[in-house]
N, C-alpha and C. Protein backbone atom coordinates (compact mmCIF):
# COMPACT_ATOMS: atom_id res chain seq x y z
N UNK A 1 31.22 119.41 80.24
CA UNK A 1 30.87 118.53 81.34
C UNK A 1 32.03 118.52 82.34
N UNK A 2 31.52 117.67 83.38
CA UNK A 2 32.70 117.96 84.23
C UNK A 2 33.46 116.49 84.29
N UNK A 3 34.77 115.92 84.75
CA UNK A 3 35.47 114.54 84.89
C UNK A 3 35.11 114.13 86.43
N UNK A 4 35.33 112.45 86.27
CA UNK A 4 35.40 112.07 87.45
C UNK A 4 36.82 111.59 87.37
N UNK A 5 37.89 111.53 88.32
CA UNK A 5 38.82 110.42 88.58
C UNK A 5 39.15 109.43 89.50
N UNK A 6 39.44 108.59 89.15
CA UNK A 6 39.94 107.29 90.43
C UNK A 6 41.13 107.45 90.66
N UNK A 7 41.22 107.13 91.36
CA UNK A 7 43.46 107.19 92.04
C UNK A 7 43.50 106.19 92.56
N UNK A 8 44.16 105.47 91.98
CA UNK A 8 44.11 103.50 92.54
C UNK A 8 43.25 102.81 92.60
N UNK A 9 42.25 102.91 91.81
CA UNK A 9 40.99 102.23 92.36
C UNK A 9 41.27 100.70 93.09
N UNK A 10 40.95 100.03 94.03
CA UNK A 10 41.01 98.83 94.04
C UNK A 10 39.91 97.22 93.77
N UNK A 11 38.54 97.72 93.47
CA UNK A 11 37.78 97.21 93.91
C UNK A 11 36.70 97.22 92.43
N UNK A 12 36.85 96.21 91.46
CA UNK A 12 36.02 96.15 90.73
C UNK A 12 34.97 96.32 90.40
N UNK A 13 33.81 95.67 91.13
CA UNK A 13 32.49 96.30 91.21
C UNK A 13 32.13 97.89 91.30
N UNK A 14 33.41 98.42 91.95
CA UNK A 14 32.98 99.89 92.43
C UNK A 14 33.11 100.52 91.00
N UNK A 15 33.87 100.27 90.67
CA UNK A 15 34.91 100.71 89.13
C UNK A 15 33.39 100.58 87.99
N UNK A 16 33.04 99.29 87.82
CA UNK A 16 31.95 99.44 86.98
C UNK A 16 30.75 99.68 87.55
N UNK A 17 30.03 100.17 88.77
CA UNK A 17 28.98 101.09 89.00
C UNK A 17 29.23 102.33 88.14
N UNK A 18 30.68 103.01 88.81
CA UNK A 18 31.01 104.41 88.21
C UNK A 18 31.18 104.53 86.56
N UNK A 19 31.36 103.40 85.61
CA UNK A 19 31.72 103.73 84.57
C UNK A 19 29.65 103.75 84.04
N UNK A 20 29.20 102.98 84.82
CA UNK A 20 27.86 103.54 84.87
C UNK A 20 26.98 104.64 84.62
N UNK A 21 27.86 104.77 86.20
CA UNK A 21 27.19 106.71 86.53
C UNK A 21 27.46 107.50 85.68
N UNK A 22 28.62 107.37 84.96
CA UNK A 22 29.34 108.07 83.94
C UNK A 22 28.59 108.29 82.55
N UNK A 23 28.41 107.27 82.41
CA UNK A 23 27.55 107.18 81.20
C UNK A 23 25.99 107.87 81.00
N UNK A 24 25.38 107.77 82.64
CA UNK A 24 24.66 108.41 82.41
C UNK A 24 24.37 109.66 83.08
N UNK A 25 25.06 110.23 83.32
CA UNK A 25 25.62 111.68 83.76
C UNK A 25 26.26 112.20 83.10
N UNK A 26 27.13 111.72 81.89
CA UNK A 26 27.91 112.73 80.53
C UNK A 26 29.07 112.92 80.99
N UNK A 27 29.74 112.35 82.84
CA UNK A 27 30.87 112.80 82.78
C UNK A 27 32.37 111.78 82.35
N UNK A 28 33.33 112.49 81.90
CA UNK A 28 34.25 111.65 81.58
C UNK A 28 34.76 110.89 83.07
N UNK A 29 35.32 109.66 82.36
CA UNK A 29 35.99 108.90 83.62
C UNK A 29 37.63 108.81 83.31
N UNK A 30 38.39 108.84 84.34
CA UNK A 30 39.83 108.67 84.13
C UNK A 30 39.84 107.51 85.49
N UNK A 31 40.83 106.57 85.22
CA UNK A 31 41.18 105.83 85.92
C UNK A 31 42.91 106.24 86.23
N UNK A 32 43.20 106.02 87.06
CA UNK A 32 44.63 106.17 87.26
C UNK A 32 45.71 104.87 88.00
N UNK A 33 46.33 104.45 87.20
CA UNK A 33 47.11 103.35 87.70
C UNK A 33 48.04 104.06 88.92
N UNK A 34 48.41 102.25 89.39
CA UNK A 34 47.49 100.89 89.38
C UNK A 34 46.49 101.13 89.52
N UNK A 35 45.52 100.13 88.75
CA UNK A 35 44.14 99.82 89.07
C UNK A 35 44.36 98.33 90.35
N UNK A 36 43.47 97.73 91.13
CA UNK A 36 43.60 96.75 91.86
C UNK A 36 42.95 95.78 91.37
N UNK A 37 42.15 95.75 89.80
CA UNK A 37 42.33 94.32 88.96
C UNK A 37 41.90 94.88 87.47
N UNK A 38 41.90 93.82 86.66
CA UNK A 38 42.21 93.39 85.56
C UNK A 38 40.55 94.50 85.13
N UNK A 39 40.31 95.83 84.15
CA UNK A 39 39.18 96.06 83.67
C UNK A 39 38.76 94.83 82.72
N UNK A 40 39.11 93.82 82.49
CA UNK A 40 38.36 92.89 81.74
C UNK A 40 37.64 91.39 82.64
N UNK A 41 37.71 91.57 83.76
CA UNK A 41 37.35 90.88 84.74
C UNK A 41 35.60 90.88 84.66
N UNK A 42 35.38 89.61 84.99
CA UNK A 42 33.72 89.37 84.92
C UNK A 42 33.06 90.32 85.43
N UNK A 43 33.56 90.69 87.35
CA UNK A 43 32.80 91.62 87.67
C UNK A 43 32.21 93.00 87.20
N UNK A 44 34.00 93.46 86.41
CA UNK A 44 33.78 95.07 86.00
C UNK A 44 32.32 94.89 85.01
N UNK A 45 32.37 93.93 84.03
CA UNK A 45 31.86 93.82 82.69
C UNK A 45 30.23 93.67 83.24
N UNK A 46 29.88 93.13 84.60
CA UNK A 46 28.56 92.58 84.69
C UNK A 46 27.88 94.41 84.94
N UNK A 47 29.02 94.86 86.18
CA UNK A 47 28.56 95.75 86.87
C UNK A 47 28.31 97.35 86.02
N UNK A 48 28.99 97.74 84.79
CA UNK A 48 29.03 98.74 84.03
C UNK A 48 29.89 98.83 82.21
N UNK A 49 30.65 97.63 82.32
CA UNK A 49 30.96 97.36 81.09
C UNK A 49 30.14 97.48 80.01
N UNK A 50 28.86 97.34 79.90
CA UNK A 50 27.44 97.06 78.99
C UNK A 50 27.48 98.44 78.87
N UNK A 51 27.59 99.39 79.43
CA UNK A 51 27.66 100.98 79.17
C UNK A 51 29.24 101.17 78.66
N UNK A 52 29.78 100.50 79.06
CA UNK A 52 31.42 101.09 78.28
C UNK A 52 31.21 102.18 77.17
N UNK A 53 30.58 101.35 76.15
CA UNK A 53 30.35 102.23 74.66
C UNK A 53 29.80 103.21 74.92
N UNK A 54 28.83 103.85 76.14
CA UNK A 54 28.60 104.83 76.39
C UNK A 54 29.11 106.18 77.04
N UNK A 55 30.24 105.72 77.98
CA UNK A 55 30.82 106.33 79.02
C UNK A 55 32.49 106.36 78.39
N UNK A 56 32.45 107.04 78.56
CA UNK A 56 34.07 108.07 77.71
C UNK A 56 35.50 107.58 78.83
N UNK A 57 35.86 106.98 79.19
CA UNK A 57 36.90 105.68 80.11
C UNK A 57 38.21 106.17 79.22
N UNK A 58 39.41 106.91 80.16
CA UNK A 58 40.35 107.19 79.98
C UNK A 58 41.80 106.56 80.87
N UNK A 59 42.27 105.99 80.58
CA UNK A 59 43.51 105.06 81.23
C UNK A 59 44.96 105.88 81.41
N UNK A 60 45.48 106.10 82.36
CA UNK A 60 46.43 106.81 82.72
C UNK A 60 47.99 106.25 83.74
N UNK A 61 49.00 106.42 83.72
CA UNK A 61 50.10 105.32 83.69
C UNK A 61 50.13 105.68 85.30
N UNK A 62 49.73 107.25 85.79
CA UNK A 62 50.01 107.93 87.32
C UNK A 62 49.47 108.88 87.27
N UNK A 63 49.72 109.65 88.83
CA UNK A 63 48.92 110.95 89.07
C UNK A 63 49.26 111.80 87.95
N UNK A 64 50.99 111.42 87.88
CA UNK A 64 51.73 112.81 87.26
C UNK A 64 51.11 112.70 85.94
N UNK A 65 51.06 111.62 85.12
CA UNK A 65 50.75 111.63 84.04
C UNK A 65 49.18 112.25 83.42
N UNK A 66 48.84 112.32 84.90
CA UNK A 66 46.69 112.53 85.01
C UNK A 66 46.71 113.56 84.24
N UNK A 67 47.55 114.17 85.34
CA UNK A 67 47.68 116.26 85.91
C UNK A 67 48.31 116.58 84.62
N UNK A 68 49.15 116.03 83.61
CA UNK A 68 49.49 116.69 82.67
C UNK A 68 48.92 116.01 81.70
N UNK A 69 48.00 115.06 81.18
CA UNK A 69 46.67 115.26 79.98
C UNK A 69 46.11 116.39 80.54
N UNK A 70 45.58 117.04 81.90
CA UNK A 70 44.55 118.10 81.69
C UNK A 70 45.37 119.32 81.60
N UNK A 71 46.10 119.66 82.03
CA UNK A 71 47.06 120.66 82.02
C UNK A 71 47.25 120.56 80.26
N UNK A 72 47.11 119.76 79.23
CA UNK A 72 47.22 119.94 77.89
C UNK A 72 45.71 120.26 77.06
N UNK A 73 44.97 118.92 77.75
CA UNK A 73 43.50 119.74 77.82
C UNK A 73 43.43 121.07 77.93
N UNK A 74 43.61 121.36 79.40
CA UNK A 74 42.62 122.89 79.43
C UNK A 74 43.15 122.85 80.98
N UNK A 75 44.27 124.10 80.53
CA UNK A 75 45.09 124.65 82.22
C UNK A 75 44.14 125.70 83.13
N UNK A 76 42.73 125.55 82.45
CA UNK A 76 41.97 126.31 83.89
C UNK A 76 40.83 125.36 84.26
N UNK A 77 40.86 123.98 84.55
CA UNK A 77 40.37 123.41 84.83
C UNK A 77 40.72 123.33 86.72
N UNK A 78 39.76 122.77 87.48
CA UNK A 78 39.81 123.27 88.67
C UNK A 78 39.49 121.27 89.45
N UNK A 79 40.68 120.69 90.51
CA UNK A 79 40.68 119.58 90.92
C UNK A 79 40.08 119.92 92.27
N UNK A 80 39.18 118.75 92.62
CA UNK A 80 38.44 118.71 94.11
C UNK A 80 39.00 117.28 94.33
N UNK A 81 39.56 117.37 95.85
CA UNK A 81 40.05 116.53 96.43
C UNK A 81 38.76 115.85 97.31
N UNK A 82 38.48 114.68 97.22
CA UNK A 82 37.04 114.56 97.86
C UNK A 82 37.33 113.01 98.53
N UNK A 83 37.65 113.85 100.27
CA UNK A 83 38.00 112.65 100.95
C UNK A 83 37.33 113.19 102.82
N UNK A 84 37.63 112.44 103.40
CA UNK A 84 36.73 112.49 104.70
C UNK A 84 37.65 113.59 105.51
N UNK A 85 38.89 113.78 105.45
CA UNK A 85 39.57 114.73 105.61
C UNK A 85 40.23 115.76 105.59
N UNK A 86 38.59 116.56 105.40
CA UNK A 86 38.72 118.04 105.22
C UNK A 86 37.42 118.15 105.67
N UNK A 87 37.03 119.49 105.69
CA UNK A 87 35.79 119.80 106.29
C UNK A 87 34.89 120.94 105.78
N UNK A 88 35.54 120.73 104.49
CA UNK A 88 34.53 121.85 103.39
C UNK A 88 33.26 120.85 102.77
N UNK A 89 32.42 121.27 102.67
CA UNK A 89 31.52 120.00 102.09
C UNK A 89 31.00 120.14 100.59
N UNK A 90 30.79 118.71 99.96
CA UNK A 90 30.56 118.95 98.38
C UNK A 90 29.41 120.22 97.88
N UNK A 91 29.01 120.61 98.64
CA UNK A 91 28.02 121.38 97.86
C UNK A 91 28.37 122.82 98.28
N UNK A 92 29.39 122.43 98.79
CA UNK A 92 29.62 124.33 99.01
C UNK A 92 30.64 125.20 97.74
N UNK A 93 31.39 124.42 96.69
CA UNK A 93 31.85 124.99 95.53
C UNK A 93 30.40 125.33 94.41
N UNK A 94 30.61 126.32 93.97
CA UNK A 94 29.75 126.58 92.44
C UNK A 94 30.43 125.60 91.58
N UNK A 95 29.99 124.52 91.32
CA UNK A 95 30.99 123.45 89.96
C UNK A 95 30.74 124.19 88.57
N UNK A 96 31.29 124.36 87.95
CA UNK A 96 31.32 124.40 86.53
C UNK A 96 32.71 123.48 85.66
N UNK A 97 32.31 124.12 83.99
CA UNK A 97 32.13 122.59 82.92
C UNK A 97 34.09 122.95 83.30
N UNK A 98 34.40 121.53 83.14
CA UNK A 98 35.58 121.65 83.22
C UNK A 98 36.77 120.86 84.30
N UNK A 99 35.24 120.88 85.48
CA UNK A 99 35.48 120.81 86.88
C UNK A 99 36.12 119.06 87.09
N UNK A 100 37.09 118.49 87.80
CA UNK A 100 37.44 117.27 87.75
C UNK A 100 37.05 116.90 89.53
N UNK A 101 36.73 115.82 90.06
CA UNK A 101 36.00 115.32 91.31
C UNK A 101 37.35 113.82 91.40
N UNK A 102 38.06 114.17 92.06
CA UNK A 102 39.47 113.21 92.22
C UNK A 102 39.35 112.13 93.74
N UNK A 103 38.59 110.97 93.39
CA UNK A 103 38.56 110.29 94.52
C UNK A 103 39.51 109.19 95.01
N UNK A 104 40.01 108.57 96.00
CA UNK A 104 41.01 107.91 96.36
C UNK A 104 41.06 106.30 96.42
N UNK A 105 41.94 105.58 96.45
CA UNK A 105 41.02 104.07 96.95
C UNK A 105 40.49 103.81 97.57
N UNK A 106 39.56 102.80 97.27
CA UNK A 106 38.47 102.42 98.31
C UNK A 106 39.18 102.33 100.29
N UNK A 107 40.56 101.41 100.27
CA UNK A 107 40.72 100.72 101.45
C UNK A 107 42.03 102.24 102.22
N UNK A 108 42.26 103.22 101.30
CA UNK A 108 43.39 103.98 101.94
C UNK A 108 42.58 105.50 101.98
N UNK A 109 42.13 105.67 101.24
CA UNK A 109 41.54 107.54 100.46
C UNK A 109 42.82 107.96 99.73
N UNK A 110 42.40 109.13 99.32
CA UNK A 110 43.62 110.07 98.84
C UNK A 110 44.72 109.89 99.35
N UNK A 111 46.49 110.03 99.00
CA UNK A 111 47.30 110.55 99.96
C UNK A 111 47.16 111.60 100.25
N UNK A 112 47.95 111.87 101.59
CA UNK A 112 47.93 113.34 102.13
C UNK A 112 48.41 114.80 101.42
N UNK A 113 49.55 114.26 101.00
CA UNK A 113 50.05 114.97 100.17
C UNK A 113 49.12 115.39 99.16
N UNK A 114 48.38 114.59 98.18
CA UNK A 114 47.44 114.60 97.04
C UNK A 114 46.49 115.92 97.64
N UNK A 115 45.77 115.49 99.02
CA UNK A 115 45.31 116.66 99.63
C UNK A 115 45.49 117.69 99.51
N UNK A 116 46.66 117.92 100.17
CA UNK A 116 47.54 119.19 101.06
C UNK A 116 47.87 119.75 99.61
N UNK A 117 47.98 119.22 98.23
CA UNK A 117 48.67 120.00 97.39
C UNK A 117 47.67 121.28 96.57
N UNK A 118 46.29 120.83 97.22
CA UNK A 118 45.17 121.71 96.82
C UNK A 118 44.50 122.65 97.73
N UNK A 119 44.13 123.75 97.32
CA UNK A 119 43.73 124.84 98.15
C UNK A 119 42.61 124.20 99.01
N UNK A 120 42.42 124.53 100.52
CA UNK A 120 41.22 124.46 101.40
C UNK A 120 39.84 124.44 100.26
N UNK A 121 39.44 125.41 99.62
CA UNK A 121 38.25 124.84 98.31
C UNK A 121 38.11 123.77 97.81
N UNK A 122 39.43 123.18 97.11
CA UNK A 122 38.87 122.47 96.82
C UNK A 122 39.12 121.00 97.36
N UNK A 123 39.04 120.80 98.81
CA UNK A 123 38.93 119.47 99.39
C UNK A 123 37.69 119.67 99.76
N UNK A 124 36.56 118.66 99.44
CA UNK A 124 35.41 118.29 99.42
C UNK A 124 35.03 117.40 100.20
N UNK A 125 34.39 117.11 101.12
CA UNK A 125 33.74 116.13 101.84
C UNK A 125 32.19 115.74 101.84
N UNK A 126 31.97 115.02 101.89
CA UNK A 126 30.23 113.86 102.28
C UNK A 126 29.63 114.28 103.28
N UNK A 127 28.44 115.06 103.84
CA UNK A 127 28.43 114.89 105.39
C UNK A 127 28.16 113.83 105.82
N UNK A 128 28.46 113.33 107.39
CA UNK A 128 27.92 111.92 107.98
C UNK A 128 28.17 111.89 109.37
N UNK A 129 27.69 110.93 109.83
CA UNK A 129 27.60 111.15 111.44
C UNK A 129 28.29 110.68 111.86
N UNK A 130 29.08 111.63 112.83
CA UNK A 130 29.94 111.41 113.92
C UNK A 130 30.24 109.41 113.95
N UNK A 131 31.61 109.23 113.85
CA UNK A 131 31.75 108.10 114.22
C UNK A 131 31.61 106.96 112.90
N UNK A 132 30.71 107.41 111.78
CA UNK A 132 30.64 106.54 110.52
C UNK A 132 31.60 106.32 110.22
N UNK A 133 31.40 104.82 109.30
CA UNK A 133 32.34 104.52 108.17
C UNK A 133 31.69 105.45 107.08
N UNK A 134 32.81 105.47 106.43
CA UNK A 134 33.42 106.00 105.19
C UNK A 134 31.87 105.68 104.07
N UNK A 135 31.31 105.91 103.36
CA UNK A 135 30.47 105.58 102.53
C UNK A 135 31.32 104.67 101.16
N UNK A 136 30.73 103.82 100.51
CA UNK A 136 30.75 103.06 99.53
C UNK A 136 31.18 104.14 98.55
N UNK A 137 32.74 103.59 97.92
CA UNK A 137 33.02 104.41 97.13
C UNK A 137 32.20 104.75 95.66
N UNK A 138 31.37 103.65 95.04
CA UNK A 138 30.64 104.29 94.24
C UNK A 138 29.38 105.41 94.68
N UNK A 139 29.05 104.72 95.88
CA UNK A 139 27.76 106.06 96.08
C UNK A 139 28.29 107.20 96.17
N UNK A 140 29.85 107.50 97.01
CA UNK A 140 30.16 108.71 97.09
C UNK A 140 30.11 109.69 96.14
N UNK A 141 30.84 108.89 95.14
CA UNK A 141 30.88 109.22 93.33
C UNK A 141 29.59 109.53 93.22
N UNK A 142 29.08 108.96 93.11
CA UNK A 142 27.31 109.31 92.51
C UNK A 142 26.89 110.47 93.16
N UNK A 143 26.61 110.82 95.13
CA UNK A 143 26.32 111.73 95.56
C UNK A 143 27.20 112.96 94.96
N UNK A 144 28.19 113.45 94.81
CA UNK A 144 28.98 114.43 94.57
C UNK A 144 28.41 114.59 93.02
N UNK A 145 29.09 113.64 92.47
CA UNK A 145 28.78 113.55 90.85
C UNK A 145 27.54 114.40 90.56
N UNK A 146 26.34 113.96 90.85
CA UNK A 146 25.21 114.60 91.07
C UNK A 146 24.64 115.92 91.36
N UNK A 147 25.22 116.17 92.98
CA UNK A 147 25.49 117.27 93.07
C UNK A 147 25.85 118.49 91.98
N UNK A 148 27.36 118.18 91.64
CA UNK A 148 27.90 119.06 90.43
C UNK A 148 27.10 119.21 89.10
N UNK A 149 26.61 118.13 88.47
CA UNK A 149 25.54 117.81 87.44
C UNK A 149 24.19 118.69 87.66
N UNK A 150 23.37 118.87 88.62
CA UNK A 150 22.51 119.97 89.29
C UNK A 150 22.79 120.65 88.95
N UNK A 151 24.09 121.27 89.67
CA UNK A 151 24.39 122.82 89.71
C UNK A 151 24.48 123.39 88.27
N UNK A 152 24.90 122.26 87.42
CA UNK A 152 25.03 122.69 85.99
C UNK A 152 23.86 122.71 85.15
N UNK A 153 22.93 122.53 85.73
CA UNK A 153 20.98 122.65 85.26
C UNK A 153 21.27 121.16 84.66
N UNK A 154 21.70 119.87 84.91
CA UNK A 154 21.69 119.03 84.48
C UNK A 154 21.83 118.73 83.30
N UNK A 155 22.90 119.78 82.78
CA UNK A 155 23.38 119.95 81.00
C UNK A 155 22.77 117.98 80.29
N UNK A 156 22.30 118.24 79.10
CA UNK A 156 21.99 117.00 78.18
C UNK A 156 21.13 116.00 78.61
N UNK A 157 20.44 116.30 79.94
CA UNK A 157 19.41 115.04 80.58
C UNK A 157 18.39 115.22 79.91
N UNK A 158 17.64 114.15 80.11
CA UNK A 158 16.20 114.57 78.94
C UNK A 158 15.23 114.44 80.14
């Protein structure tokens, strides 16, 4: 299957939609500190906690610390930077199993750097019209998420 990650998440509700989506899409979740509240908070628990036991939720101290669980995992695993600033769009990579989808906080995105440290491929973008806000960080998750899940003939869905 493929991972999702957060990079600061700030925003609870968003956090437990995705541990949601996760659960029922097969992909792993990594969170990456700071988180911007407490995972035992009412909201997370109303919004996707009830799936916890389902969805595979991995806790991580920083980026650096992310990049080297997968680098021990499995060093040909392939990171998509998926933020409004770039202009490759999610459906233009072939995803396969392995593949990690690295999204930013809700109120900043990615840093630049986080960007810039990955090849033109794999920065990923949403399309949207001229002038939009930013989409809701869980839908983004979900649209992409999805996407990649497709391409993979929807490995384990019934």
């Amino acid at each position: 299957m493929f991972d999702i990650a957060l990079y600061e998440p700030e925003i609870a509700p968003n956090t437990g939609n995705i541990i949601r989506l996760c659960a029922n899409c097969g992909a792993n979740l990594h969170l990456i500190e700071p988180l911007g509240f407490d995972l035992e908070e009412k909201k997370v628990r109303r919004a996707g906690l009830d799936y916890h036991d389902l969805a595979r939720v991995t806790r991580h101290k920083n980026l650096q610390a992310f990049l080297d669980f997968l680098d021990a995992r499995d060093s040909d695993y392939r990171l998509f930077a998926c933020t409004t600033k770039t202009t490759g769009h999610h459906v233009d990579p072939s995803y396969r199993q392995g593949d990690v989808l690295l999204f930013g906080p809700e109120t900043r995105g990615l840093p630049a750097e986080v960007i810039e440290s990955l090849p033109m491929e794999q920065r990923i973008r949403i399309p949207m019209m001229p002038d939009a806000r930013s989409l809701n960080l869980s839908n983004a998750v979900a649209i992409i998420a999805f996407e990649a899940w497709r391409q993979m003939g929807f490995e384990g869905a019934v």
